[in-house]
PDB file of N, CA and C in Angstrom:
ATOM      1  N   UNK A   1      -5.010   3.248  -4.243  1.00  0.00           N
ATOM      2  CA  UNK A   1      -5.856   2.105  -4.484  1.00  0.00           C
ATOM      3  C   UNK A   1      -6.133   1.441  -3.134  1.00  0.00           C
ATOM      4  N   UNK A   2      -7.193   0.955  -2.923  1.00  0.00           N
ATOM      5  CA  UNK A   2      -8.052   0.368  -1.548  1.00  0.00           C
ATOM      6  C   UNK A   2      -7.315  -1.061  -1.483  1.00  0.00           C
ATOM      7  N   UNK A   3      -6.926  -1.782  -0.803  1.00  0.00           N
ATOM      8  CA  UNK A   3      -7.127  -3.054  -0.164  1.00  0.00           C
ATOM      9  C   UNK A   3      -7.743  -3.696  -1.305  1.00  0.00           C
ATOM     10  N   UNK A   4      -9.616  -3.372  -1.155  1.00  0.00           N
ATOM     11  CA  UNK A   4     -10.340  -3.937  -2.042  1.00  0.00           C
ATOM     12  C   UNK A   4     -10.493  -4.052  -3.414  1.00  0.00           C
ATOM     13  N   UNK A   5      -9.572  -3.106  -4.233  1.00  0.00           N
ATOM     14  CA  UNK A   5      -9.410  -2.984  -5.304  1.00  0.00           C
ATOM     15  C   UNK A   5      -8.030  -3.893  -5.704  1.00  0.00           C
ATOM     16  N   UNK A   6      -7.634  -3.493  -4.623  1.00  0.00           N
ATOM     17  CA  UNK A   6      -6.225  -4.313  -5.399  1.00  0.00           C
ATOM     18  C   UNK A   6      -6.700  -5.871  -5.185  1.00  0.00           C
ATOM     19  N   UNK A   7      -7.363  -6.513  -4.386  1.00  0.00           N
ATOM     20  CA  UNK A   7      -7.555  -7.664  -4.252  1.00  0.00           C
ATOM     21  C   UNK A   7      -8.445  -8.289  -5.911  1.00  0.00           C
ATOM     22  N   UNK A   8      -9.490  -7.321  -5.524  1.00  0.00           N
ATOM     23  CA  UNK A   8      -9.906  -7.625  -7.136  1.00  0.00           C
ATOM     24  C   UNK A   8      -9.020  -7.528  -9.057  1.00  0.00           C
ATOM     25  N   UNK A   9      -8.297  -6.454  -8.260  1.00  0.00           N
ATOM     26  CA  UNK A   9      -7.040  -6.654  -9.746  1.00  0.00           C
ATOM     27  C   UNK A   9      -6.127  -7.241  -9.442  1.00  0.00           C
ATOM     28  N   UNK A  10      -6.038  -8.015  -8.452  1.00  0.00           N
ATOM     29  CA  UNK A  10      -4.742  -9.256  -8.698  1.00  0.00           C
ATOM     30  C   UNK A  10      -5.745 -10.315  -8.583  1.00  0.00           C
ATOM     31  N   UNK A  11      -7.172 -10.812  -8.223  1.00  0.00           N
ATOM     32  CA  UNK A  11      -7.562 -11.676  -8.871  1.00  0.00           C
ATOM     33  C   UNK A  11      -7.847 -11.514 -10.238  1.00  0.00           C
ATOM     34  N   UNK A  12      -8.600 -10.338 -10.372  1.00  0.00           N
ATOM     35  CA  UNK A  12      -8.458 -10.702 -12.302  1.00  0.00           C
ATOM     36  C   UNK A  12      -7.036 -10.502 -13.169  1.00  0.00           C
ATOM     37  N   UNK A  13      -6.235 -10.435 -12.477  1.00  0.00           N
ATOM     38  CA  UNK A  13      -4.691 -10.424 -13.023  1.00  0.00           C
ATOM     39  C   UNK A  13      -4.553 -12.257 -13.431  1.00  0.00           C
ATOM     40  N   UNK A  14      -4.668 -12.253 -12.113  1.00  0.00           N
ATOM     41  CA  UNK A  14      -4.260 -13.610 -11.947  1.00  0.00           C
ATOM     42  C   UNK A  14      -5.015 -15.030 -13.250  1.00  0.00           C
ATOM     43  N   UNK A  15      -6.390 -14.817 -13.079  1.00  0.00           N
ATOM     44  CA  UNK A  15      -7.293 -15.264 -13.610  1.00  0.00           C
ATOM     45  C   UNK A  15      -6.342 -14.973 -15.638  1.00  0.00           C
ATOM     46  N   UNK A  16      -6.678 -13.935 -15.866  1.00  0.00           N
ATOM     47  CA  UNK A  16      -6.037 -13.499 -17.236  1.00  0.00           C
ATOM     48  C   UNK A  16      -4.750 -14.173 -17.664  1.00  0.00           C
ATOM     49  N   UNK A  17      -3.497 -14.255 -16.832  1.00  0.00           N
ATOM     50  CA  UNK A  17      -2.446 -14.899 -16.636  1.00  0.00           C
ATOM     51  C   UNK A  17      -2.329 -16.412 -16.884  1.00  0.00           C
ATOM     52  N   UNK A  18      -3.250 -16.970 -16.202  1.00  0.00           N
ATOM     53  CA  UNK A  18      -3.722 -18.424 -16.119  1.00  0.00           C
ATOM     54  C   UNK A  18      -4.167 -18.839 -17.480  1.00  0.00           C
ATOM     55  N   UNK A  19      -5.468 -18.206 -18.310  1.00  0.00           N
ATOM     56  CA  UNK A  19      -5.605 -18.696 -19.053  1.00  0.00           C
ATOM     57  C   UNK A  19      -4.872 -18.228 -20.145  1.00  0.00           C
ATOM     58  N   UNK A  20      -4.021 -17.301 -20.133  1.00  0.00           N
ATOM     59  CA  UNK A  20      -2.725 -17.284 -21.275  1.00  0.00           C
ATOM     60  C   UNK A  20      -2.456 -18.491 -20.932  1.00  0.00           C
ATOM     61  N   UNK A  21      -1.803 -19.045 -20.316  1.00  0.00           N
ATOM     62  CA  UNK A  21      -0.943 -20.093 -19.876  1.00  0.00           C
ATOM     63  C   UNK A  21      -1.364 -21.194 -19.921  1.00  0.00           C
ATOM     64  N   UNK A  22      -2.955 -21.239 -20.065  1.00  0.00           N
ATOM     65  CA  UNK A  22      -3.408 -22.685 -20.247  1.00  0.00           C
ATOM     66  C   UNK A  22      -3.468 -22.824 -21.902  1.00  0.00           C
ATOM     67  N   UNK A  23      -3.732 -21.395 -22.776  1.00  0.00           N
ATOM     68  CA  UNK A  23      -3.688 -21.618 -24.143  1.00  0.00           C
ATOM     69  C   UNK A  23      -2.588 -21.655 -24.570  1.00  0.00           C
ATOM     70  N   UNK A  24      -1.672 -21.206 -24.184  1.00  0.00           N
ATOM     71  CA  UNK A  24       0.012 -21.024 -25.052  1.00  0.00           C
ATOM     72  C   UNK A  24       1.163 -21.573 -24.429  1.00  0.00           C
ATOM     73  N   UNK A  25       0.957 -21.991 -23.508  1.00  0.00           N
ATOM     74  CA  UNK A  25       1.543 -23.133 -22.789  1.00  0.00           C
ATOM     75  C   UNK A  25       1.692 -24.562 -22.395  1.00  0.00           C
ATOM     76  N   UNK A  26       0.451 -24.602 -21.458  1.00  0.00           N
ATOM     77  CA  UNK A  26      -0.251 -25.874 -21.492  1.00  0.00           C
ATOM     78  C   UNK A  26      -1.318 -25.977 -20.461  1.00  0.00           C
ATOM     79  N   UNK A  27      -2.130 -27.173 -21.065  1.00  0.00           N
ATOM     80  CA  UNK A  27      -3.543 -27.360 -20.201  1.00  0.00           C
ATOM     81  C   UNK A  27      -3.741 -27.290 -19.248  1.00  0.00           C
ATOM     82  N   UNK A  28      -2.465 -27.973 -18.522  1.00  0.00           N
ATOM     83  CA  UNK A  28      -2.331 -27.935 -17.145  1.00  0.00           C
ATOM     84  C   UNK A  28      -2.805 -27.009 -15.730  1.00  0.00           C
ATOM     85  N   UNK A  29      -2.155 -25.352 -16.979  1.00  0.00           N
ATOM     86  CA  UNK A  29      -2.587 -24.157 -15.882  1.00  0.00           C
ATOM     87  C   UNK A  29      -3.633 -24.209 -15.738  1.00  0.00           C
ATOM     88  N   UNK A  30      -4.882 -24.886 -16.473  1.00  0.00           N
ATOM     89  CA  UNK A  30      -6.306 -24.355 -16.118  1.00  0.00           C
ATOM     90  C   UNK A  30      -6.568 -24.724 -14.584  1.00  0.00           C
ATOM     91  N   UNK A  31      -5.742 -25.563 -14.035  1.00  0.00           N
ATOM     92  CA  UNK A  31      -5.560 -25.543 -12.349  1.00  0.00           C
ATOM     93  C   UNK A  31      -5.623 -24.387 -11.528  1.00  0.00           C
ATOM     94  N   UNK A  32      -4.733 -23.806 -12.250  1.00  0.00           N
ATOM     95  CA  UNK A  32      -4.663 -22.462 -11.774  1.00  0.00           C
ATOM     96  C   UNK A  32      -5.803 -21.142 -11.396  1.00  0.00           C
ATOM     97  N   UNK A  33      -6.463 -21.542 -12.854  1.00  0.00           N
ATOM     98  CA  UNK A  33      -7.537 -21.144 -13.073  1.00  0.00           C
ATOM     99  C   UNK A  33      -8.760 -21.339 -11.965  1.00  0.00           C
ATOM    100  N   UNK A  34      -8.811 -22.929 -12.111  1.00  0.00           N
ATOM    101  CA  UNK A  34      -9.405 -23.407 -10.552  1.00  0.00           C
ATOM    102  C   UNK A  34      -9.215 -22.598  -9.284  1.00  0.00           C
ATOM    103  N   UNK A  35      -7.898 -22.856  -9.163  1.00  0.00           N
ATOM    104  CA  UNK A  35      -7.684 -22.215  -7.641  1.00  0.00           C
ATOM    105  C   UNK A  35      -7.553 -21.166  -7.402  1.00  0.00           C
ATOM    106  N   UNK A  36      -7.489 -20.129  -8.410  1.00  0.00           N
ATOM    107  CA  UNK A  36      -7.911 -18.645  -8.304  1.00  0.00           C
ATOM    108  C   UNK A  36      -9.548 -18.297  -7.889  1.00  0.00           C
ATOM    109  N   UNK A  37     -10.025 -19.626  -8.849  1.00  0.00           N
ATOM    110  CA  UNK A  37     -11.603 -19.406  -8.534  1.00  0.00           C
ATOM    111  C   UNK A  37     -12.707 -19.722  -7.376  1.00  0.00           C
ATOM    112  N   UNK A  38     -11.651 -20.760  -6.692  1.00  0.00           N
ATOM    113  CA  UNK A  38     -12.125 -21.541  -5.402  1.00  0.00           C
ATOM    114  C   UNK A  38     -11.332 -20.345  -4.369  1.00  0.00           C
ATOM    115  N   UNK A  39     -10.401 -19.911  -4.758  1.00  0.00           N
ATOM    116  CA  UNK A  39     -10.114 -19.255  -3.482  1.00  0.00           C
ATOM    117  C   UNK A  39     -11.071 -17.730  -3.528  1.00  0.00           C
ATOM    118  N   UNK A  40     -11.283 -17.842  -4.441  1.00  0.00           N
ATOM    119  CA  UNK A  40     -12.263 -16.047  -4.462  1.00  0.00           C
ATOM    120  C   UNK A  40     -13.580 -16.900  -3.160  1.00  0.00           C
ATOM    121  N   UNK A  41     -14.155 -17.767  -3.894  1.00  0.00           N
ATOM    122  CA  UNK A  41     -15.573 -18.528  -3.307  1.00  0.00           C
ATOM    123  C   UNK A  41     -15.591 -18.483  -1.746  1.00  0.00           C
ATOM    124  N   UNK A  42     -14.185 -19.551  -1.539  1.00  0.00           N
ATOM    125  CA  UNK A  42     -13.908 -19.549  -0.027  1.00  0.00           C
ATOM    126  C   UNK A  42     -13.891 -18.248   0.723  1.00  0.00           C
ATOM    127  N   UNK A  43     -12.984 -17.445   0.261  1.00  0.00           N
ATOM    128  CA  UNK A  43     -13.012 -16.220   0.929  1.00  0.00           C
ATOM    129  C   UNK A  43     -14.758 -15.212   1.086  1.00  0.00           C
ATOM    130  N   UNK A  44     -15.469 -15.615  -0.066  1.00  0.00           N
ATOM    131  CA  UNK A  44     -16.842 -14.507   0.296  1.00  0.00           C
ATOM    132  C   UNK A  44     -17.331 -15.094   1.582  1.00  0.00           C
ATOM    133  N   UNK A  45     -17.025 -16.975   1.890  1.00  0.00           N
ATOM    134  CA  UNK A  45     -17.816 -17.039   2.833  1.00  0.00           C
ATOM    135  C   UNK A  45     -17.313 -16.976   4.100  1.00  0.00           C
ATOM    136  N   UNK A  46     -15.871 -16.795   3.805  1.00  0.00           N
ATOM    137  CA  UNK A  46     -15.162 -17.210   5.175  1.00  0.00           C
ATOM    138  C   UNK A  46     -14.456 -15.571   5.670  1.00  0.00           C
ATOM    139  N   UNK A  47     -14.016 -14.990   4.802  1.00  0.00           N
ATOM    140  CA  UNK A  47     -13.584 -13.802   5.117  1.00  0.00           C
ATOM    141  C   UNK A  47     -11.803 -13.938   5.448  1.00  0.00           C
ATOM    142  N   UNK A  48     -11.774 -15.051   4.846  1.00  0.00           N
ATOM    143  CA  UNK A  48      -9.769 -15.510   4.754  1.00  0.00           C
ATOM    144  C   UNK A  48      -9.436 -15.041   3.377  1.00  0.00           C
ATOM    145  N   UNK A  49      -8.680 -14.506   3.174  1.00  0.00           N
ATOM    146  CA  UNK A  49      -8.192 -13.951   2.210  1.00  0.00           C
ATOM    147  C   UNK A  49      -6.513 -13.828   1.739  1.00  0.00           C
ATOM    148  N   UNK A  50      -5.771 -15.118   1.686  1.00  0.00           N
ATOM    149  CA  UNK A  50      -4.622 -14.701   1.859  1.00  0.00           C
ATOM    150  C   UNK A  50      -3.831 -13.651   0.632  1.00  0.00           C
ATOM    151  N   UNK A  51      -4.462 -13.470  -0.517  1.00  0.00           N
ATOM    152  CA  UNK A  51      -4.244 -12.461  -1.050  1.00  0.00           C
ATOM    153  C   UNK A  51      -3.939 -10.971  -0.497  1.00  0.00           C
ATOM    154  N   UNK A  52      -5.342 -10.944   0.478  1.00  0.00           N
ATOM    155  CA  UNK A  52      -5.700  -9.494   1.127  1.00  0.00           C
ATOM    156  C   UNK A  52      -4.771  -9.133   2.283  1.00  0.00           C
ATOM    157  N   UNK A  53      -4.006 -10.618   2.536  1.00  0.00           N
ATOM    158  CA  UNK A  53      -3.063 -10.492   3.944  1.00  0.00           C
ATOM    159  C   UNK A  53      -1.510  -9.712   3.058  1.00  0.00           C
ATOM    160  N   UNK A  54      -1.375 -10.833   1.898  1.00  0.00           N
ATOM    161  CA  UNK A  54      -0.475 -10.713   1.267  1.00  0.00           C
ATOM    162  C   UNK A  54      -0.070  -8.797   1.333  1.00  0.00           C
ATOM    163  N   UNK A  55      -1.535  -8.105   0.433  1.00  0.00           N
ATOM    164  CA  UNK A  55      -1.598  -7.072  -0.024  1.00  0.00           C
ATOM    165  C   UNK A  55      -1.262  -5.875   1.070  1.00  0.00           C
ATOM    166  N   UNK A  56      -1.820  -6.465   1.810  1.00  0.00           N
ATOM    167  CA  UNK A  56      -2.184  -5.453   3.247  1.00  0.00           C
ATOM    168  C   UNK A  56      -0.686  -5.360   4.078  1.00  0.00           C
ATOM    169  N   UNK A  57       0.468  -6.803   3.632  1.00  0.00           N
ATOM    170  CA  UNK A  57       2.033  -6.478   4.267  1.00  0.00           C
ATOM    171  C   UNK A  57       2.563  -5.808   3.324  1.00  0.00           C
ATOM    172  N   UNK A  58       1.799  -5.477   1.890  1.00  0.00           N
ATOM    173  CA  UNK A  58       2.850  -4.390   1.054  1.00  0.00           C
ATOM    174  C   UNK A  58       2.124  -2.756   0.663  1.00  0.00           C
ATOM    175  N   UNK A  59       1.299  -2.755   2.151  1.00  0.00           N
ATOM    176  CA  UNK A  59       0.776  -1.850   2.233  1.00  0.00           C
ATOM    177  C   UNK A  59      -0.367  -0.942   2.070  1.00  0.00           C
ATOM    178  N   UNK A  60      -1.271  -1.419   1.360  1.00  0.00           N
ATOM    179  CA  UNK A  60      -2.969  -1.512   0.816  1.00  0.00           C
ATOM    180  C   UNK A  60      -3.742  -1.300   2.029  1.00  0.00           C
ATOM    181  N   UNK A  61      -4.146  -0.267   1.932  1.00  0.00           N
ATOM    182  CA  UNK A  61      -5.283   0.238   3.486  1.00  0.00           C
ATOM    183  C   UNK A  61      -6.730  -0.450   2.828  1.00  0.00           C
ATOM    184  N   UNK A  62      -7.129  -0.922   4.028  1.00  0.00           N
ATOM    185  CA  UNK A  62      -8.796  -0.941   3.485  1.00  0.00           C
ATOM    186  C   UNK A  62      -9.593   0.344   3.014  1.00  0.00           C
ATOM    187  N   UNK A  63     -10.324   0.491   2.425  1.00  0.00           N
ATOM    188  CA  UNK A  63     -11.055   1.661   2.168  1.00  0.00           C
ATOM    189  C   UNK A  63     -12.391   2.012   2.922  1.00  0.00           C
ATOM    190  N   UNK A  64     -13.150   2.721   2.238  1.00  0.00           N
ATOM    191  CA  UNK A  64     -14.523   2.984   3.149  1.00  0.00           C
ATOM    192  C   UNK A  64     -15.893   2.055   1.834  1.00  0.00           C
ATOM    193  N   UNK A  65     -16.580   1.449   3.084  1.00  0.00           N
ATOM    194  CA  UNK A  65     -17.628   0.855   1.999  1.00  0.00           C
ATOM    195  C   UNK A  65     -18.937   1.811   1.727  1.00  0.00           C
ATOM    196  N   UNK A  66     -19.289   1.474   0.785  1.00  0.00           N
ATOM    197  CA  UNK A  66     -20.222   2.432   0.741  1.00  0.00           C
ATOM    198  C   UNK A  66     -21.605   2.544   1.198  1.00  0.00           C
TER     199      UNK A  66
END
Protein backbone atom coordinates (compact mmCIF):
# COMPACT_ATOMS: atom_id res chain seq x y z
CA UNK A 1 0.00 0.00 0.00
CA UNK A 2 1.33 3.67 -1.12
CA UNK A 3 1.84 6.44 1.43
CA UNK A 4 -1.20 7.81 -0.44
CA UNK A 5 -3.49 5.19 0.14
CA UNK A 6 -2.89 4.65 3.50
CA UNK A 7 -3.34 8.33 4.21
CA UNK A 8 -6.70 8.15 2.62
CA UNK A 9 -7.74 4.89 4.69
CA UNK A 10 -6.81 6.24 7.93
CA UNK A 11 -8.66 9.34 7.06
CA UNK A 12 -11.73 7.51 6.17
CA UNK A 13 -10.99 5.18 9.14
CA UNK A 14 -10.85 7.88 11.20
CA UNK A 15 -13.87 9.84 9.89
CA UNK A 16 -16.13 6.29 10.32
CA UNK A 17 -14.79 5.92 13.96
CA UNK A 18 -15.83 9.43 14.89
CA UNK A 19 -19.17 9.23 13.86
CA UNK A 20 -19.73 5.80 15.64
CA UNK A 21 -18.72 7.71 18.54
CA UNK A 22 -20.69 10.69 18.08
CA UNK A 23 -23.92 8.29 17.69
CA UNK A 24 -23.28 5.67 20.45
CA UNK A 25 -21.38 7.55 22.64
CA UNK A 26 -21.68 11.06 22.61
CA UNK A 27 -22.11 14.33 20.65
CA UNK A 28 -19.15 15.54 21.61
CA UNK A 29 -16.97 13.35 19.08
CA UNK A 30 -18.52 15.17 16.21
CA UNK A 31 -15.27 17.38 17.06
CA UNK A 32 -13.52 14.87 15.94
CA UNK A 33 -15.26 14.66 13.01
CA UNK A 34 -14.35 18.39 12.50
CA UNK A 35 -10.81 17.95 12.87
CA UNK A 36 -10.39 15.05 10.71
CA UNK A 37 -12.10 17.29 8.19
CA UNK A 38 -10.14 20.54 8.63
CA UNK A 39 -7.05 18.70 8.72
CA UNK A 40 -7.69 16.85 5.25
CA UNK A 41 -8.55 20.82 3.86
CA UNK A 42 -5.37 22.26 5.41
CA UNK A 43 -3.20 19.73 4.11
CA UNK A 44 -4.56 19.97 0.10
CA UNK A 45 -3.41 23.48 0.47
CA UNK A 46 -0.47 23.38 2.44
CA UNK A 47 1.06 20.02 1.77
CA UNK A 48 1.53 19.34 5.88
CA UNK A 49 0.28 16.28 6.56
CA UNK A 50 0.97 14.99 9.92
CA UNK A 51 -0.81 11.82 9.28
CA UNK A 52 1.52 11.23 6.14
CA UNK A 53 4.63 11.98 8.52
CA UNK A 54 3.07 9.73 11.06
CA UNK A 55 2.64 6.92 8.20
CA UNK A 56 5.84 7.42 6.42
CA UNK A 57 7.89 6.65 10.30
CA UNK A 58 5.94 3.25 10.14
CA UNK A 59 7.05 2.83 6.86
CA UNK A 60 4.61 3.72 3.80
CA UNK A 61 6.72 4.68 0.61
CA UNK A 62 5.15 7.24 -1.56
CA UNK A 63 3.99 5.76 -4.73
CA UNK A 64 4.07 6.84 -8.41
CA UNK A 65 1.34 9.42 -9.57
CA UNK A 66 -0.19 8.90 -12.43
Amino acid sequence: MTLENAVRAFAGIMVLVSVALTVWVSPHFVWLTLFVGANLLQSAFTGICPAANMLRKLGFRPGHAA
